[in-house]
Protein backbone atom coordinates (compact mmCIF):
# COMPACT_ATOMS: atom_id res chain seq x y z
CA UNK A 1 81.80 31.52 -72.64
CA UNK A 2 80.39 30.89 -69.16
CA UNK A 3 77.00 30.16 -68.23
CA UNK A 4 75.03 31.75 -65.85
CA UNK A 5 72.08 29.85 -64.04
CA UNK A 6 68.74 30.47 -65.72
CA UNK A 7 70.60 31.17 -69.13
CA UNK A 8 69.03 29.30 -72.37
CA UNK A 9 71.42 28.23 -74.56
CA UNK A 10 71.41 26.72 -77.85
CA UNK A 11 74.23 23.09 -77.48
CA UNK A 12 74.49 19.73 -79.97
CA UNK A 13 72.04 17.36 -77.66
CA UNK A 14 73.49 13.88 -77.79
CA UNK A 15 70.35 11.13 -78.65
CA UNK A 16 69.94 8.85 -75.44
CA UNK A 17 71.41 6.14 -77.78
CA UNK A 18 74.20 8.12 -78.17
CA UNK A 19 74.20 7.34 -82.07
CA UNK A 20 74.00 11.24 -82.95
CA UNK A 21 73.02 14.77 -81.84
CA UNK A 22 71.01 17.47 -82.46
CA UNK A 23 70.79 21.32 -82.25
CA UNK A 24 69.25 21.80 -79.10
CA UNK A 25 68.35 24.70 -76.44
CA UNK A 26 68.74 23.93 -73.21
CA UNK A 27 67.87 25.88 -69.62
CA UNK A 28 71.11 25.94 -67.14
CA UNK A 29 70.22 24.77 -63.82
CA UNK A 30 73.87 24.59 -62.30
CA UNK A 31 74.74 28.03 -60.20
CA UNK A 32 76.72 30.33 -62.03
CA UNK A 33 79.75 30.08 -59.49
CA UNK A 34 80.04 25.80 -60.33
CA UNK A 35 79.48 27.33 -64.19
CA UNK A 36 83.00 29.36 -63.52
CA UNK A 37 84.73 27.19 -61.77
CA UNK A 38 84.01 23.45 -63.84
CA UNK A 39 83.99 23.18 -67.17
CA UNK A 40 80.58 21.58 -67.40
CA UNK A 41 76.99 22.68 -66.51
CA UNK A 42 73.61 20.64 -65.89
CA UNK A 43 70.97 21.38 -67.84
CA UNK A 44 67.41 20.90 -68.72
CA UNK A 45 66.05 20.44 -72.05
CA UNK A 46 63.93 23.21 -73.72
CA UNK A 47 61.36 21.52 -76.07
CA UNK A 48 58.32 22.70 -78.40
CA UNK A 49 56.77 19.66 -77.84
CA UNK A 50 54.33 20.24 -75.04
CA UNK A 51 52.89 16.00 -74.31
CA UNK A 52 54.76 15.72 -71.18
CA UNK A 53 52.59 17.69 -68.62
CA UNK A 54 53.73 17.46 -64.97
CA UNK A 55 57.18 17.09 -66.29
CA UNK A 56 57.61 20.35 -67.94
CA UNK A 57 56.91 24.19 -67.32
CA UNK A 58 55.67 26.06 -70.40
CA UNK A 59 57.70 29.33 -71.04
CA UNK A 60 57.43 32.07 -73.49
CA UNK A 61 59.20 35.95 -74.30
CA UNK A 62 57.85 36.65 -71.75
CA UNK A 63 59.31 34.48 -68.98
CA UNK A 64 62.52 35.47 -70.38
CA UNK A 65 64.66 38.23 -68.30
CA UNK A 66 66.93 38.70 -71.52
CA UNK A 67 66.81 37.66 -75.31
CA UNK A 68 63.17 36.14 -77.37
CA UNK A 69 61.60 32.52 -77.68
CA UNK A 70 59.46 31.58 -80.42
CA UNK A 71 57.53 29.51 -80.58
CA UNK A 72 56.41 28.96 -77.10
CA UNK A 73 58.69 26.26 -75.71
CA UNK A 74 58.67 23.91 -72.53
CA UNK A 75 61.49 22.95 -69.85
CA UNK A 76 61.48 19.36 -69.37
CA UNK A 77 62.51 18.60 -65.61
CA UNK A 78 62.49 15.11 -67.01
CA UNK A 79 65.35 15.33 -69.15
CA UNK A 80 68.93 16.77 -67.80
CA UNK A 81 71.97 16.37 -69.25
CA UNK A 82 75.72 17.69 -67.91
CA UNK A 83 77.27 18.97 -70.85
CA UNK A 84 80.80 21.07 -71.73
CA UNK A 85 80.45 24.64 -71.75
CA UNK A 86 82.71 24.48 -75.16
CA UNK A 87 80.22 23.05 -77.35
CA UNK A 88 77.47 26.03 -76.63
CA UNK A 89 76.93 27.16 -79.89
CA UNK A 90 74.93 30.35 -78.57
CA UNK A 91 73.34 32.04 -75.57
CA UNK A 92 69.88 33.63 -76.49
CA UNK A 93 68.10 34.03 -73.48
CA UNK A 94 67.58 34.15 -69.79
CA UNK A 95 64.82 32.81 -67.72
CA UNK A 96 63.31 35.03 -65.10
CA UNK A 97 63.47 34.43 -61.43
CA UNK A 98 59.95 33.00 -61.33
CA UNK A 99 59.91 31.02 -64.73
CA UNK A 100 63.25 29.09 -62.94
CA UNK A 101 62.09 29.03 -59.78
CA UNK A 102 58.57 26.55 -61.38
CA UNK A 103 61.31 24.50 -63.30
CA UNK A 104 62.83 23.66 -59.98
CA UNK A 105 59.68 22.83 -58.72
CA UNK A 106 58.43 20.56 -61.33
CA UNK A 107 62.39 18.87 -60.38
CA UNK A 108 61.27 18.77 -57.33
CA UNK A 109 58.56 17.04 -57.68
CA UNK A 110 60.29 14.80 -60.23
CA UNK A 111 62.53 13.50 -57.24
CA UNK A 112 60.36 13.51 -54.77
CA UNK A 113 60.71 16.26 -52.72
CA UNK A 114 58.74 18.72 -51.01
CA UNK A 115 59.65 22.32 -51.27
């Protein structure tokens, strides 16, 4: 399956100590043409845990394009991971233009850069 940018997916999240993983969804930032041509994809993490303001943008069904998200969830800019396309479990959703385009701003600000 390929990813599209702005496509949630649900992956197995390695823990930062690599010791195991977890069922995770995630929000694809990498463009849909590097999604067709690599293997791999960079994504954000998609959390319900909201304690991370002005790292995260809170989304909901309705800042999806395609598919439902319950409960409410967050992407953390803080948290990225480049991951193999062949361990996506599922595709549920799709962000809309504006929900992604506040995720890469929150990056953005994350690395220091104006927009």
């Amino acid at each position: 399956m390929t990813l599209r940018q702005r496509d949630i997916a649900l992956v197995p999240v390695p823990f930062t100590d690599l010791s195991a993983n977890k069922r995770r969804p995630v929000a694809v930032l990498s463009t849909t043409s590097h999604n067709r041509k690599s293997e791999e994809v960079v994504v954000a993490a998609v959390a319900s845990n909201t304690a991370a303001p002005g790292r995260t943008v809170a989304i909901s069904s309705s800042d999806l394009a395609e598919g439902t998200l319950r409960p409410d969830r967050v992407v953390r800019a803080d948290k990225l991971h480049t991951l193999s396309q062949r361990i996506v479990v599922r595709r549920y959703g799709r962000l809309t233009e504006s929900a992604f385009q506040q995720v890469l701003g929150r990056l953005d600000q994350l690395l220091g850069r104006t927009r």
